[in-house]
Protein backbone atom coordinates (compact mmCIF):
# COMPACT_ATOMS: atom_id res chain seq x y z
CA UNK A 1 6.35 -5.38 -27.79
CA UNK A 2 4.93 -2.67 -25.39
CA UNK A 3 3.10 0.26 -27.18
CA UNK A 4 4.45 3.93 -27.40
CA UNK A 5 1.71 4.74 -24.81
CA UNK A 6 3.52 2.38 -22.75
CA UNK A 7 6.65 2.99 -22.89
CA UNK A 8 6.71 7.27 -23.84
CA UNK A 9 3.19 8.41 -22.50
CA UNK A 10 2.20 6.45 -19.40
CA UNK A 11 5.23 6.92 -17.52
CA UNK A 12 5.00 10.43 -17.51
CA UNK A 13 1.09 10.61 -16.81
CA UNK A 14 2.11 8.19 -13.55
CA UNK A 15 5.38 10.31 -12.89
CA UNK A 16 3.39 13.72 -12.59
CA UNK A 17 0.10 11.70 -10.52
CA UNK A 18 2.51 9.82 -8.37
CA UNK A 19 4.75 13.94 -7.71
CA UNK A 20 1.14 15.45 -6.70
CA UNK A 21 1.44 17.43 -3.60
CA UNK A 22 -1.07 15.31 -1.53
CA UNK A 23 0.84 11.78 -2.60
CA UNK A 24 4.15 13.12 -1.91
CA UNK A 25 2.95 14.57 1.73
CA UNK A 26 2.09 10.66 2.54
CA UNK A 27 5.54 9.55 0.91
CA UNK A 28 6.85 11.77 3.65
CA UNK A 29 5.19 10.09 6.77
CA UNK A 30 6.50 6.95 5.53
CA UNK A 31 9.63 6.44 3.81
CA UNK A 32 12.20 8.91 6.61
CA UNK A 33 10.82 5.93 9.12
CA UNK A 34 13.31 3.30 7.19
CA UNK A 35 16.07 1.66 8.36
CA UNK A 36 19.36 -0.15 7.68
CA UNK A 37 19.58 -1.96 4.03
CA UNK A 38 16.18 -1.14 2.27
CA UNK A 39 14.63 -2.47 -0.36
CA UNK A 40 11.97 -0.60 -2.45
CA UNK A 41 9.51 -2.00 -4.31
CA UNK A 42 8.28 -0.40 -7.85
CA UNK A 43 11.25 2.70 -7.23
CA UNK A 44 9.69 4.10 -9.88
CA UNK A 45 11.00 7.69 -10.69
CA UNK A 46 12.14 7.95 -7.82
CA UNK A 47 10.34 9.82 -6.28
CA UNK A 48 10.80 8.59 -2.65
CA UNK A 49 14.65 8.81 -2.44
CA UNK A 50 14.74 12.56 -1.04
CA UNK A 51 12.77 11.08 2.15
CA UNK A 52 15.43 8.80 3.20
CA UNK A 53 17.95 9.58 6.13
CA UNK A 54 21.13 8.63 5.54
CA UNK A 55 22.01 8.43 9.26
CA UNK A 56 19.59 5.82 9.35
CA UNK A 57 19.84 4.01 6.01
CA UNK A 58 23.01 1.86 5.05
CA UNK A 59 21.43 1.65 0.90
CA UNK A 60 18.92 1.77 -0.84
CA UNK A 61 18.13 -0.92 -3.52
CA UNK A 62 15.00 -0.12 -6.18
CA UNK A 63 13.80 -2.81 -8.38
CA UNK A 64 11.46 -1.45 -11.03
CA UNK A 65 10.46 -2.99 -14.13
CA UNK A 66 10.45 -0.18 -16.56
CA UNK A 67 13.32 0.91 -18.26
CA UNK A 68 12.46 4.56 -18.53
CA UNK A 69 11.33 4.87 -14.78
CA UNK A 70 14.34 3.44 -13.86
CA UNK A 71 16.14 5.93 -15.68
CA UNK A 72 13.89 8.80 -13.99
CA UNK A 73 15.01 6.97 -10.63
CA UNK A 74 18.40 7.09 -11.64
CA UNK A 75 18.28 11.01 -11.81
CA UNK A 76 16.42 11.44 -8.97
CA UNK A 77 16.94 14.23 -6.50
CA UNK A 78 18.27 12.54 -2.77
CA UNK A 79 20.28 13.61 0.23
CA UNK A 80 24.29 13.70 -0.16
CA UNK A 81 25.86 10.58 1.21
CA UNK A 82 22.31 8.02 0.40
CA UNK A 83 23.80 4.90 -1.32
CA UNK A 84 21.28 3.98 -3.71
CA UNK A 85 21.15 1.24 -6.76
CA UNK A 86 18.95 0.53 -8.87
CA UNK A 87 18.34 -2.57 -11.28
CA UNK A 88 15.41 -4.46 -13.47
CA UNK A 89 13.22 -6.65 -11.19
CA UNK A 90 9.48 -7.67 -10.16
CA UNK A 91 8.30 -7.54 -6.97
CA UNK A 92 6.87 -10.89 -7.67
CA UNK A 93 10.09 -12.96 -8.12
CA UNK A 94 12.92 -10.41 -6.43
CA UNK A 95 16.84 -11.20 -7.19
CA UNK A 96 17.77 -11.09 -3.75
CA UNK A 97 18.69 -13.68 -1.33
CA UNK A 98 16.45 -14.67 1.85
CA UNK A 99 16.71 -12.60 4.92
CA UNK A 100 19.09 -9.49 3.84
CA UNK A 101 17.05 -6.50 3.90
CA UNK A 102 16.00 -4.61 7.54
CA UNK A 103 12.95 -2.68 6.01
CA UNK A 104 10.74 -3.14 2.75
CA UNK A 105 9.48 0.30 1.18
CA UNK A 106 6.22 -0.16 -0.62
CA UNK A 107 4.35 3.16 -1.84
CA UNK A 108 2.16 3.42 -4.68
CA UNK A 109 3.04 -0.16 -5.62
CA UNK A 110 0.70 -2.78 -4.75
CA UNK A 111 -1.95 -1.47 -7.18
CA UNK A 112 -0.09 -2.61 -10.06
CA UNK A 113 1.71 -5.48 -9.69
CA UNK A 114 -0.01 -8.37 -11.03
CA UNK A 115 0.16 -10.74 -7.79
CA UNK A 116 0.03 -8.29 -4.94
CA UNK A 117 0.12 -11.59 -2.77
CA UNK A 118 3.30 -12.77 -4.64
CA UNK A 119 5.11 -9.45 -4.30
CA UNK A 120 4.43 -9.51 -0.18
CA UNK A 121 5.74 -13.52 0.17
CA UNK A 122 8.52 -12.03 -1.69
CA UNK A 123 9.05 -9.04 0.66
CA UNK A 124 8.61 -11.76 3.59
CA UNK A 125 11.07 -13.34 2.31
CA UNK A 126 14.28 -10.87 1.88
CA UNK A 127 13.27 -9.53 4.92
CA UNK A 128 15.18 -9.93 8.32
CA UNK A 129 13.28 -11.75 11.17
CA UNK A 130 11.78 -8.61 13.25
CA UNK A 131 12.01 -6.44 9.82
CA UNK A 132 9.28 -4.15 8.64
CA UNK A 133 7.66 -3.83 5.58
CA UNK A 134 6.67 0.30 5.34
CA UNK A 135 3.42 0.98 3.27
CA UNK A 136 1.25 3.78 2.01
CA UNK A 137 -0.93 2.87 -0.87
CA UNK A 138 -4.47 2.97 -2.45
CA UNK A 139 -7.39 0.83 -2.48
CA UNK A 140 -10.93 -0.28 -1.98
CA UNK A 141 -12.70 2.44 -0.22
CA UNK A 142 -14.92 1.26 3.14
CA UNK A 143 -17.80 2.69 1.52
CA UNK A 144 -19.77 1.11 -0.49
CA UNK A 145 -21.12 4.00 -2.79
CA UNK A 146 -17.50 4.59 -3.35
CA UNK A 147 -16.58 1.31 -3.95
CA UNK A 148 -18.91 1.03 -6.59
CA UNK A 149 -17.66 3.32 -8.68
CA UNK A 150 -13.92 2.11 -8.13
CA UNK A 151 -15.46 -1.41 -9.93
CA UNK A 152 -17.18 0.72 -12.62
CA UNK A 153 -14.38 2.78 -13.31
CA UNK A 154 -11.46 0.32 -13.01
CA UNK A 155 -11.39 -1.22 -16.45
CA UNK A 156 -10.71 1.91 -18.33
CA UNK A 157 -8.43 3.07 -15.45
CA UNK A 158 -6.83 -0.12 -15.40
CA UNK A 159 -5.94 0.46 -19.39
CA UNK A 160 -4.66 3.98 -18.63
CA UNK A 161 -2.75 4.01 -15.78
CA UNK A 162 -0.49 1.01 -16.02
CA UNK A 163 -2.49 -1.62 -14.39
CA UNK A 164 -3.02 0.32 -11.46
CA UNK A 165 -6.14 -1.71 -10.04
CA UNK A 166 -8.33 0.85 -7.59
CA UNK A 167 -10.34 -2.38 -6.09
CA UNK A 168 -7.46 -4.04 -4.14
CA UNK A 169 -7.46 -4.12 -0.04
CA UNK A 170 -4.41 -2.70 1.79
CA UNK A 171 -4.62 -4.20 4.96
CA UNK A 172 -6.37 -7.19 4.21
CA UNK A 173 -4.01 -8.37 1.78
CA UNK A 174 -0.65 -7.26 4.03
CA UNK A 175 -1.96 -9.21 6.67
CA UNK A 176 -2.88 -12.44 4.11
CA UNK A 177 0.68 -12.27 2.74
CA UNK A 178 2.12 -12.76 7.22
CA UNK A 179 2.68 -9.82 8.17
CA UNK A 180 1.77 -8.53 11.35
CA UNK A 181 0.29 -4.74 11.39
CA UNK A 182 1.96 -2.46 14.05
CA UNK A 183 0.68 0.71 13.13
CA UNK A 184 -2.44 1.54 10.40
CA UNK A 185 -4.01 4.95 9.36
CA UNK A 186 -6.08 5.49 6.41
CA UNK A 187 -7.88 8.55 5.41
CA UNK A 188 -9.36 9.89 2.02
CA UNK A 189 -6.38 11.95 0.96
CA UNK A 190 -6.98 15.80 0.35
CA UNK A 191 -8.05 17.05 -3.32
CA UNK A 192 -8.02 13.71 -4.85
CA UNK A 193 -11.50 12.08 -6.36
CA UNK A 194 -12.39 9.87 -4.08
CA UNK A 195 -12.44 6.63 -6.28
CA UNK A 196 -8.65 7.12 -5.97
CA UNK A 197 -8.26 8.88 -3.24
CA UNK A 198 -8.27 6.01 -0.13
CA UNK A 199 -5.49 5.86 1.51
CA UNK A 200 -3.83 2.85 4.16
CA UNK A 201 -0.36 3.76 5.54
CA UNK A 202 2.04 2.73 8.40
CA UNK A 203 4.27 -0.37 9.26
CA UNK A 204 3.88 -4.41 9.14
CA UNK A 205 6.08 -6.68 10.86
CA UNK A 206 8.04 -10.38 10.03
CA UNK A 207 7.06 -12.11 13.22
């Protein structure tokens, strides 16, 4: 039985951390770049959907496991015409069948799930040969002073923050799970403590 941290408290600390002005800028370099059916990963609150373009997206289908983010998701501001639904699912085991998705939206996701290498086979999987897989997450900073206080600091944030792990690679781990990188950036983002504040974005391939 989940705690009333869990299931009242956390999801609004993560709703209003995830809404920050910085985050939602890099939400906006990624998530108008999908295409066709999409998938995303961890919908959360949905805070994503107002990015998409419905010119260029046929639906949108979130899988979240959290009944009240789903909910949040469900009232989510987006642009007239965007097909979206919404339904319970891990990224780790996704109810979809093999090869019918064009593009994978992951943002803000990867630091929580428990198997970030399970979740990616699975977004292999439902992906289209030739689809991409669109990321922007956080992770283990390249510096080492840095990264040393992401270690320190990651139990208690861990406990906090809904398993959100600050230690895990971006790129590393994309390219582990068979994807192919076709574009990378990664900065510190702006006015953000820098234990949680580095950044990987851009677009991996299905070869």
């Amino acid at each position: 039985m989940t705690s009333f941290y869990d299931r009242h408290i956390m999801p609004r600390l993560i709703g209003c951390a995830c809404a920050s002005g910085p985050i939602m800028r890099q939400r906006a370099k990624v998530v108008p770049l999908a295409e066709g059916r999409v998938l995303e990963l961890g919908i959360g609150g949905g805070l994503n959907l107002a990015y998409y373009d419905p010119a260029k997206v046929s639906e949108v289908c979130g899988v979240d496991p959290s009944h009240a983010l789903r909910d949040r998701a469900a009232a989510a501001d987006r642009p007239a015409g965007l097909k979206v639904t919404i339904q319970p699912g891990v990224a780790e085991a996704l109810p979809f069948d093999s090869g019918g998705f064009d593009t994978v939206v992951c943002t803000y996701t990867l630091c929580s799930v428990r198997s970030p290498q399970a979740a990616l086979s699975e977004a292999f999987r439902v992906l289209k040969p030739g689809g991409r897989l669109l990321f922007c997450e956080h992770g283990l900073a390249p510096d080492a002073g840095v990264a040393r206080w992401q270690r320190r600091v990651e139990p208690v944030w861990r406990r906090l923050a809904g398993d959100c792990h600050l230690t895990r690679p971006v790129g590393p781990t994309l390219v582990a799970g068979g994807f192919s990188i076709a574009h990378l950036e990664s900065m510190y983002l702006p006015s953000t403590p820098r234990i949680a504040g580095w950044q990987e974005w851009g677009a991996a391939v299905k070869a």
